[in-house]
C-alpha atoms as a PDB file:
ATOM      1  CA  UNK A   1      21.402  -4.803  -5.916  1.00  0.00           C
ATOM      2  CA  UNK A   2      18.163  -6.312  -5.142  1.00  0.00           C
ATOM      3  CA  UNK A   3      15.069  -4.616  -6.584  1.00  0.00           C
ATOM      4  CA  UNK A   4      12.047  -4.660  -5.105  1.00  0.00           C
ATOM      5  CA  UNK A   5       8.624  -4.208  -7.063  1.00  0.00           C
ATOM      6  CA  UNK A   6       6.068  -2.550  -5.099  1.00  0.00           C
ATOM      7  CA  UNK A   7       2.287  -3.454  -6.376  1.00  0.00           C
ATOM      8  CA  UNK A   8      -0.092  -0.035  -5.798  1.00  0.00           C
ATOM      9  CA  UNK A   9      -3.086   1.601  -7.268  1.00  0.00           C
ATOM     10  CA  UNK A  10      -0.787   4.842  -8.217  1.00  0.00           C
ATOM     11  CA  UNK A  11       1.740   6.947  -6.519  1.00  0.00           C
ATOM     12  CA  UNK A  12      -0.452   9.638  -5.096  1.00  0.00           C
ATOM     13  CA  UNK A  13      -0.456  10.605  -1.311  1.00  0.00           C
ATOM     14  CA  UNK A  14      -2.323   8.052   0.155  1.00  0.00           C
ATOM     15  CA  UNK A  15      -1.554   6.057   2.980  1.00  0.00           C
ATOM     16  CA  UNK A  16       0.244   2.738   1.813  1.00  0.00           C
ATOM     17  CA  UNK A  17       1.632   4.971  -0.657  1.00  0.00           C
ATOM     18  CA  UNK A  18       3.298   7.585   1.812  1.00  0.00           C
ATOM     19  CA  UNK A  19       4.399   4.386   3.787  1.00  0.00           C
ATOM     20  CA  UNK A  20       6.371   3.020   1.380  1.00  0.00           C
ATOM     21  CA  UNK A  21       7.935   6.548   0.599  1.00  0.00           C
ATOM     22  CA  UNK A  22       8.951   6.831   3.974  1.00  0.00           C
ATOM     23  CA  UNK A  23      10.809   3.342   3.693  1.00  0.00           C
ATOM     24  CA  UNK A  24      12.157   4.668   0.441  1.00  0.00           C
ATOM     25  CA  UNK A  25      13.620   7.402   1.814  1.00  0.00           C
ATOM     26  CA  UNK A  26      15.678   6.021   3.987  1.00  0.00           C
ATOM     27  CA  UNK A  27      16.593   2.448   2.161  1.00  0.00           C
ATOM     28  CA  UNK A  28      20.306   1.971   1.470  1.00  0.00           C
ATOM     29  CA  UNK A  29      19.464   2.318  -2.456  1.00  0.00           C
ATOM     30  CA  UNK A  30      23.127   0.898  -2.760  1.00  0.00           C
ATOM     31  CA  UNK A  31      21.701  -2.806  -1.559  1.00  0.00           C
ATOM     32  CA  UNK A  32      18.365  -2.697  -2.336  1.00  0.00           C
ATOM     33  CA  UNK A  33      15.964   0.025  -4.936  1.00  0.00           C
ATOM     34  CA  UNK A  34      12.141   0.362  -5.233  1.00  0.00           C
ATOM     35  CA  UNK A  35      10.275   0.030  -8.208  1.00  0.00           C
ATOM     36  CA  UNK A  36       5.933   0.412  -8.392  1.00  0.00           C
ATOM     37  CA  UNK A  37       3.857  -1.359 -10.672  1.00  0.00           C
ATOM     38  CA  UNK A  38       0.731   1.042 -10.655  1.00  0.00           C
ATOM     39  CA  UNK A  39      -3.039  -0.090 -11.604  1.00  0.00           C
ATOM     40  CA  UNK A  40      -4.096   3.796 -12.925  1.00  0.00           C
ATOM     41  CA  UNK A  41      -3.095   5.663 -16.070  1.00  0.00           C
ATOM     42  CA  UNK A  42      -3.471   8.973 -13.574  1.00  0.00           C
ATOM     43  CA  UNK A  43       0.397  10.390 -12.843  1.00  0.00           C
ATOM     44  CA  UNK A  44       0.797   9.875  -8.911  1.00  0.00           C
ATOM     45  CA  UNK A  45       2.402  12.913  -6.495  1.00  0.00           C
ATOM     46  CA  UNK A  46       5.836  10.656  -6.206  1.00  0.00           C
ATOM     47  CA  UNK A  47       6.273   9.645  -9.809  1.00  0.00           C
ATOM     48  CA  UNK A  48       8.769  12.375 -10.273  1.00  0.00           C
ATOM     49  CA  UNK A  49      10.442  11.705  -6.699  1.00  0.00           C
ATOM     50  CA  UNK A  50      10.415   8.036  -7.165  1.00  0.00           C
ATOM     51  CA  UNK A  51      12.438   8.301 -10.530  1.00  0.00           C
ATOM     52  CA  UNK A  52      14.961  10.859  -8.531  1.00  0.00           C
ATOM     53  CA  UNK A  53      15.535   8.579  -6.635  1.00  0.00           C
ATOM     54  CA  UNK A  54      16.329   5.534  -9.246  1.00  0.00           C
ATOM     55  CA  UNK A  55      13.003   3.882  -9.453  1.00  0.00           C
ATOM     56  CA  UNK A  56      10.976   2.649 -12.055  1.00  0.00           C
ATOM     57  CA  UNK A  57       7.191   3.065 -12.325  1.00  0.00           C
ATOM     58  CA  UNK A  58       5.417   0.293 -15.140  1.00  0.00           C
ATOM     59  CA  UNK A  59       1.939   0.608 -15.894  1.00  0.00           C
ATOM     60  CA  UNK A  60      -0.332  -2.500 -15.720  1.00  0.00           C
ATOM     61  CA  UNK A  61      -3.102  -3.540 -17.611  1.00  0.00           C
ATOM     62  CA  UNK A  62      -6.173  -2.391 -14.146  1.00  0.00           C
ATOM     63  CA  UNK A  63      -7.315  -4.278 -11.919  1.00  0.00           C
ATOM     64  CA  UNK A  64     -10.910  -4.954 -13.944  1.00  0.00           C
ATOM     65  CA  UNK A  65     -12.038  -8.662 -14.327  1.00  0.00           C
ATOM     66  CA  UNK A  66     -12.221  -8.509 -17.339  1.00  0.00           C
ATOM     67  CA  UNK A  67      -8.392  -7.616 -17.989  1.00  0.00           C
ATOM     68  CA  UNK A  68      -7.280 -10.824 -15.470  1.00  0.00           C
ATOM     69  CA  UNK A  69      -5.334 -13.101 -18.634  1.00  0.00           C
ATOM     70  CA  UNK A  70      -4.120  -9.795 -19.878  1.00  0.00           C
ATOM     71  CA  UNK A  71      -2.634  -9.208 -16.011  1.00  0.00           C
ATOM     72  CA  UNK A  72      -1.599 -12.780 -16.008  1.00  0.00           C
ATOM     73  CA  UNK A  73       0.398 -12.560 -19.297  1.00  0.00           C
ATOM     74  CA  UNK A  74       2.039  -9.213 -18.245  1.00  0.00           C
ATOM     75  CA  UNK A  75       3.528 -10.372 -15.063  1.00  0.00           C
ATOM     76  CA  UNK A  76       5.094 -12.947 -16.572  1.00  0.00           C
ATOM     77  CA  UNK A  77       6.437 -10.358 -19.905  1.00  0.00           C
ATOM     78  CA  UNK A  78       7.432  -7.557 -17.035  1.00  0.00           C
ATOM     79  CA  UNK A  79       9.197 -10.371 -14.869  1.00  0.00           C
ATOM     80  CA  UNK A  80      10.665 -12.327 -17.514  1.00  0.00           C
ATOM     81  CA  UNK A  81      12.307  -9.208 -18.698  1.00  0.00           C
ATOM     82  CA  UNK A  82      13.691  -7.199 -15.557  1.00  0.00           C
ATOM     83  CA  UNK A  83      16.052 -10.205 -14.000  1.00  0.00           C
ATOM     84  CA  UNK A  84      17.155  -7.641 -11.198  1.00  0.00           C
ATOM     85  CA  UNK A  85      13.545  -7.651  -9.323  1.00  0.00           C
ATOM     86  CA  UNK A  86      14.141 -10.283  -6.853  1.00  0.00           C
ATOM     87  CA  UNK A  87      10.879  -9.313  -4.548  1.00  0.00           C
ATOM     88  CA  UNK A  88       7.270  -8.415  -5.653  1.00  0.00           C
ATOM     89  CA  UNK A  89       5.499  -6.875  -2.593  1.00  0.00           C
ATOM     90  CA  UNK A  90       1.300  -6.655  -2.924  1.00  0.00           C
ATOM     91  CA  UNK A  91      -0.790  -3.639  -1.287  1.00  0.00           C
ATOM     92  CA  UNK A  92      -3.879  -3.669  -3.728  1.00  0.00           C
ATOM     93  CA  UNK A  93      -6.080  -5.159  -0.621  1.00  0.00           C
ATOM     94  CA  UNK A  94      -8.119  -8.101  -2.355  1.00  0.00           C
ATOM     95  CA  UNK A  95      -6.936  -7.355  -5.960  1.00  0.00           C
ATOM     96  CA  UNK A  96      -3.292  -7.790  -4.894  1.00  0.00           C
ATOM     97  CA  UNK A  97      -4.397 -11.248  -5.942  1.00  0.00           C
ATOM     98  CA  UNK A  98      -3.748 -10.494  -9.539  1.00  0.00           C
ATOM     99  CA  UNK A  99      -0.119  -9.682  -9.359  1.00  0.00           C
ATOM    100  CA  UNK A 100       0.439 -12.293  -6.662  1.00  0.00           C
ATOM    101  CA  UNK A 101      -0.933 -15.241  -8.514  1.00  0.00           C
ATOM    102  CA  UNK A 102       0.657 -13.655 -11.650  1.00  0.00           C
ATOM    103  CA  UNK A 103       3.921 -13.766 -10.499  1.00  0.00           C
ATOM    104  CA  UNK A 104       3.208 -17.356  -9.260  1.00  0.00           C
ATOM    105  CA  UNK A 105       2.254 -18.716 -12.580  1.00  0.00           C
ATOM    106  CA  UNK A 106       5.248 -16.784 -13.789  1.00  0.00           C
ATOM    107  CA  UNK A 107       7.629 -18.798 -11.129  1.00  0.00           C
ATOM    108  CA  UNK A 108       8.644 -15.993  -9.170  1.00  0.00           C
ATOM    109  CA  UNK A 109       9.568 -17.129  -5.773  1.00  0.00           C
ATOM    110  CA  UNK A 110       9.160 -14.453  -3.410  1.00  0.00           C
ATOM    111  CA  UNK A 111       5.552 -12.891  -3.617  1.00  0.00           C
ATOM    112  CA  UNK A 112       4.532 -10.990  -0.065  1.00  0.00           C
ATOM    113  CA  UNK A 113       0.879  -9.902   0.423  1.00  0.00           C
ATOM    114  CA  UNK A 114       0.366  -7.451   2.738  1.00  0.00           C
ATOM    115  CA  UNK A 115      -3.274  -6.476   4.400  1.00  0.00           C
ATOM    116  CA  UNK A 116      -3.835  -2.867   5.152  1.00  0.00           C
ATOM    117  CA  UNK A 117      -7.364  -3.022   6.405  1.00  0.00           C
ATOM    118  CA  UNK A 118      -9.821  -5.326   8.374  1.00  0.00           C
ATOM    119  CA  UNK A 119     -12.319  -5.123   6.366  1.00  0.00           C
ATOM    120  CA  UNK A 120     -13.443  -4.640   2.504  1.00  0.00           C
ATOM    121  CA  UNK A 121     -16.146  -1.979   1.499  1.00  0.00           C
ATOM    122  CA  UNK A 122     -19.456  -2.487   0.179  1.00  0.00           C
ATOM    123  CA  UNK A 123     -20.049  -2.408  -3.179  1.00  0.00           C
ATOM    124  CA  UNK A 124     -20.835  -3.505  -6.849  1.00  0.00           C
ATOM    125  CA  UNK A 125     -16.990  -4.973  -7.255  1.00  0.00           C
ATOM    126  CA  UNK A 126     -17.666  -6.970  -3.332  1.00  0.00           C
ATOM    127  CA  UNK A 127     -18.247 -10.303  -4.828  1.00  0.00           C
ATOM    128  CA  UNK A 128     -15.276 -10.244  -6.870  1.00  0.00           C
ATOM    129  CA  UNK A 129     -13.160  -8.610  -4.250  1.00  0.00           C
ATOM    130  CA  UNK A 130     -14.028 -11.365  -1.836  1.00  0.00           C
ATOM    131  CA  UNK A 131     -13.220 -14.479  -4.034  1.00  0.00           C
ATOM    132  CA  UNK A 132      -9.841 -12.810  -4.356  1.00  0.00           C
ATOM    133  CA  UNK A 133      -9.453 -12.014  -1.034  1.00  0.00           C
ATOM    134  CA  UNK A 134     -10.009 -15.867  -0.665  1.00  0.00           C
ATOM    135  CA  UNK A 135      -7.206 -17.231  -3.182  1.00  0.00           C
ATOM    136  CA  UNK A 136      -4.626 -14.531  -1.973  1.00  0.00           C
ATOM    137  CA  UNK A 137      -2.897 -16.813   0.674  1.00  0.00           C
ATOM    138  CA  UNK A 138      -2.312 -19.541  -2.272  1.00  0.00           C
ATOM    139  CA  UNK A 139      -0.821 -17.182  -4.529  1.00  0.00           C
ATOM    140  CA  UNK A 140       1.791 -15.823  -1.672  1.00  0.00           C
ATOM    141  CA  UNK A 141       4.852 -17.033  -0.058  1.00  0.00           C
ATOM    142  CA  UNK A 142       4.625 -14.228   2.553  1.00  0.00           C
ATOM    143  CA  UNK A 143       2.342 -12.733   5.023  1.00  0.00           C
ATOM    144  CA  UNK A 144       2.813  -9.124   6.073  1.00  0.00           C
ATOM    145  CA  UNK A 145       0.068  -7.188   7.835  1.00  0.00           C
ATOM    146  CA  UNK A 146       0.127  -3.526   9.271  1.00  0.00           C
ATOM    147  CA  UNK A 147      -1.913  -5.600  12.369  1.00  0.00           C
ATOM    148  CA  UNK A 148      -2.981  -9.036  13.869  1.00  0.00           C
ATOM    149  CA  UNK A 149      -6.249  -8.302  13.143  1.00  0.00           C
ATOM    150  CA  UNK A 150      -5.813  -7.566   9.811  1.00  0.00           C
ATOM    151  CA  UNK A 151      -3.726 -10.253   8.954  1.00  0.00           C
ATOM    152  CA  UNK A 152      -6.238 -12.732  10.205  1.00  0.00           C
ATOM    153  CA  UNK A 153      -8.666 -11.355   8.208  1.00  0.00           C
ATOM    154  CA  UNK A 154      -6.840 -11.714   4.910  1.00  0.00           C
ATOM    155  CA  UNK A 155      -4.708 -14.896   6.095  1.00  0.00           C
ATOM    156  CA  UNK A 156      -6.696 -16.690   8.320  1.00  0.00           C
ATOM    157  CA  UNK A 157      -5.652 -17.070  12.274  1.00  0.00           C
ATOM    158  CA  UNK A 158      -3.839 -20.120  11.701  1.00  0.00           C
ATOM    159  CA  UNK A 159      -1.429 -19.183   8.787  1.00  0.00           C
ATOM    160  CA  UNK A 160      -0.957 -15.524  11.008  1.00  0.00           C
ATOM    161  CA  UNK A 161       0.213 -17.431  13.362  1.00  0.00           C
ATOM    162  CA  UNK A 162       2.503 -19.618  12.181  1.00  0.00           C
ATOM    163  CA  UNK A 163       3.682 -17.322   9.563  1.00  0.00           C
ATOM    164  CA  UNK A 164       2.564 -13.487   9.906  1.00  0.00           C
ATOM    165  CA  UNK A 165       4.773 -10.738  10.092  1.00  0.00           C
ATOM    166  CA  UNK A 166       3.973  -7.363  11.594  1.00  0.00           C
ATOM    167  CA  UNK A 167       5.352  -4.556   9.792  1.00  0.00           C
ATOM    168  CA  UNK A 168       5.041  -1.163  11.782  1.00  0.00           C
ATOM    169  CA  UNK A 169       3.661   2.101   9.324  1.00  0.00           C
ATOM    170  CA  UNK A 170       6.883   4.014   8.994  1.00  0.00           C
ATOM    171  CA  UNK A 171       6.735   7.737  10.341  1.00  0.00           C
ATOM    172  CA  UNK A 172       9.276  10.501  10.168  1.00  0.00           C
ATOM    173  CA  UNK A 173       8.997  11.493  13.855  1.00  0.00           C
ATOM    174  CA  UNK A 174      10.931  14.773  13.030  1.00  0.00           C
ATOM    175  CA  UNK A 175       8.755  16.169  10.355  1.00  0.00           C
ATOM    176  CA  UNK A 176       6.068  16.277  13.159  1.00  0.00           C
ATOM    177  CA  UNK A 177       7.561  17.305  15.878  1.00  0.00           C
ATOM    178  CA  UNK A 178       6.182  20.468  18.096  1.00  0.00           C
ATOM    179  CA  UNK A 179       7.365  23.770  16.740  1.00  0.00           C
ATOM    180  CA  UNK A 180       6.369  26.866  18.888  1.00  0.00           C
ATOM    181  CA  UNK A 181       6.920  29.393  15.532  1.00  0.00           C
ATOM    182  CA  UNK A 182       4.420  26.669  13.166  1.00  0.00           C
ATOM    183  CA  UNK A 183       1.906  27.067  15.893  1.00  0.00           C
ATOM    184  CA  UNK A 184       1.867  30.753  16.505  1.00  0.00           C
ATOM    185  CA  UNK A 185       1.827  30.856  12.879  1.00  0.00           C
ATOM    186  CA  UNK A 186      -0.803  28.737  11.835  1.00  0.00           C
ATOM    187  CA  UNK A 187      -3.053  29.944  15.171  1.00  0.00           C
ATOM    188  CA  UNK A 188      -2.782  33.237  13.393  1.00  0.00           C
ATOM    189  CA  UNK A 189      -3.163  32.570   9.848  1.00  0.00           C
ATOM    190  CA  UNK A 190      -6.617  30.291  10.907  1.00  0.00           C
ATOM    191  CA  UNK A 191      -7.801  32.754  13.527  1.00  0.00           C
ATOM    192  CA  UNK A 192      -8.022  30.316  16.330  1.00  0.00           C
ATOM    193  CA  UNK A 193      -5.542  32.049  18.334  1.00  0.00           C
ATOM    194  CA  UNK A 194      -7.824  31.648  21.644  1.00  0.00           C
ATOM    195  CA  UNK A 195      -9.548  28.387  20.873  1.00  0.00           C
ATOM    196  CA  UNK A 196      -9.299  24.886  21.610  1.00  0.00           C
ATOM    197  CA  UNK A 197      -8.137  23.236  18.404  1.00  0.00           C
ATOM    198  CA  UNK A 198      -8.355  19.028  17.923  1.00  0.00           C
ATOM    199  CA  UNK A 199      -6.850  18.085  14.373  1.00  0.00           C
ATOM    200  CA  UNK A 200      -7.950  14.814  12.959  1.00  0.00           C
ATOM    201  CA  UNK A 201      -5.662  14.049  10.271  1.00  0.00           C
ATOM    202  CA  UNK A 202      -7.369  11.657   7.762  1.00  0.00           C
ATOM    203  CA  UNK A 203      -9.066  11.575   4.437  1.00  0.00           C
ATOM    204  CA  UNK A 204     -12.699  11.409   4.108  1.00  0.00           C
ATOM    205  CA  UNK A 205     -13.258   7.292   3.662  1.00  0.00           C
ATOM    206  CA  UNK A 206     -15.546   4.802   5.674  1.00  0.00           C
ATOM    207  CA  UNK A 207     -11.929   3.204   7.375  1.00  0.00           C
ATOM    208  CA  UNK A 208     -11.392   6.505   9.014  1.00  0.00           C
ATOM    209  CA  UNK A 209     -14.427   6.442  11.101  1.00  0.00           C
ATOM    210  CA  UNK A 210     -15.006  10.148  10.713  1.00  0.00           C
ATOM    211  CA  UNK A 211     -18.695   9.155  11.837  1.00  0.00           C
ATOM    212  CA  UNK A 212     -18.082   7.842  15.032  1.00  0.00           C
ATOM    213  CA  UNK A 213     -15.491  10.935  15.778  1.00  0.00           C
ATOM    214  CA  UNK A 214     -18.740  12.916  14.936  1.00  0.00           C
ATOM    215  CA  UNK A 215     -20.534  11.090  17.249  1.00  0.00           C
ATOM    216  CA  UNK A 216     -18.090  11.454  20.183  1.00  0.00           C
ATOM    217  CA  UNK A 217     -18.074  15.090  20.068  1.00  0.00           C
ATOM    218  CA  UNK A 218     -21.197  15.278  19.962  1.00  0.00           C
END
């Protein structure tokens, strides 16, 4: 069995998080098993699922500056140790650096970073974010991106090119599908059973654009 350690903030319901769940799902856990190495002391919504299903959750050090030798020396402890994780797999955005280079300076030879956005945020932590944004594609062996345009802007065009790989958000068409009863039901429950109804199914940060949906209805 090959295990594969998954690099996340925590195992709550966010995107890259749900993603991954719906790989896990359906993974042949005979060949290959998830585990997460989460950046938050907070429990995450799949802890309990993800140990159902025979994964292992280990707690690293954060993602602060300050605690970078700390990371360093626990990649190489947590790696060193657990002989079946073959794979590390990065979705921290620009801090994914930290378990990336760690598992480089450990000798680990399969490290993918994978870029989720197109852009970072503003803010106090920018500077830092951005010089690790910058060392990323020296600390990996593999490029995965959920987009071209994302993986240019963590990669650079040239290394996309010659060496990014596309990897399509995983969706369980079935749990979505159009169900006369759920809408009559819901329609009722809301009280919207003779109004036009547009769902926008996102949570409230600056990648979801809620603002320029605002402005478009408008």
């Amino acid at each position: 069995m090959i295990r594969i350690l998954q690099s996340v903030s925590n195992m709550d319901r966010g995107g890259i998080e749900t993603m991954l769940m719906n790989y896990y799902w359906h993974l042949d856990r005979d060949q290959f098993q998830f585990d997460f190495l989460v950046n938050k002391e907070k429990p995450g919504f799949f802890d309990d699922e993800v140990r159902s299903l025979g994964g292992r959750i280990f707690m690293g050090p954060g993602l602060s500056p300050l605690k970078y030798p700390e990371y360093l020396r626990y990649m190489k402890t947590l790696l060193d140790r657990e002989k079946e994780i073959k794979v590390l797999h990065a979705h921290n955005e620009a801090m994914e650096f930290y378990a990336l280079n760690g598992a480089k300076k450990a000798g680990f030879p399969v490290r993918i970073a994978h870029a989720h956005n197109t852009h970072l945020p503003h803010g106090l932590k920018l500077p830092v974010k951005l010089v690790c944004k910058a060392m990323i594609p020296g600390a990996a062996t593999d490029y995965f991106a959920c987009g071209r345009e994302a993986g240019i802007y963590y990669f650079g065009e040239k290394r996309w090119n010659e060496s990014g790989v596309l990897i399509h958000n995983a969706i369980d068409l079935e749990r979505f599908c159009y169900r006369s009863e759920v809408r009559t039901r819901l329609r009722r429950e809301y009280q919207l059973e003779d109004k036009l109804v547009i769902g926008s199914v996102a949570r409230f940060m600056v990648q979801k654009n809620h603002t320029r949906m605002l402005e478009q209805f408008a």
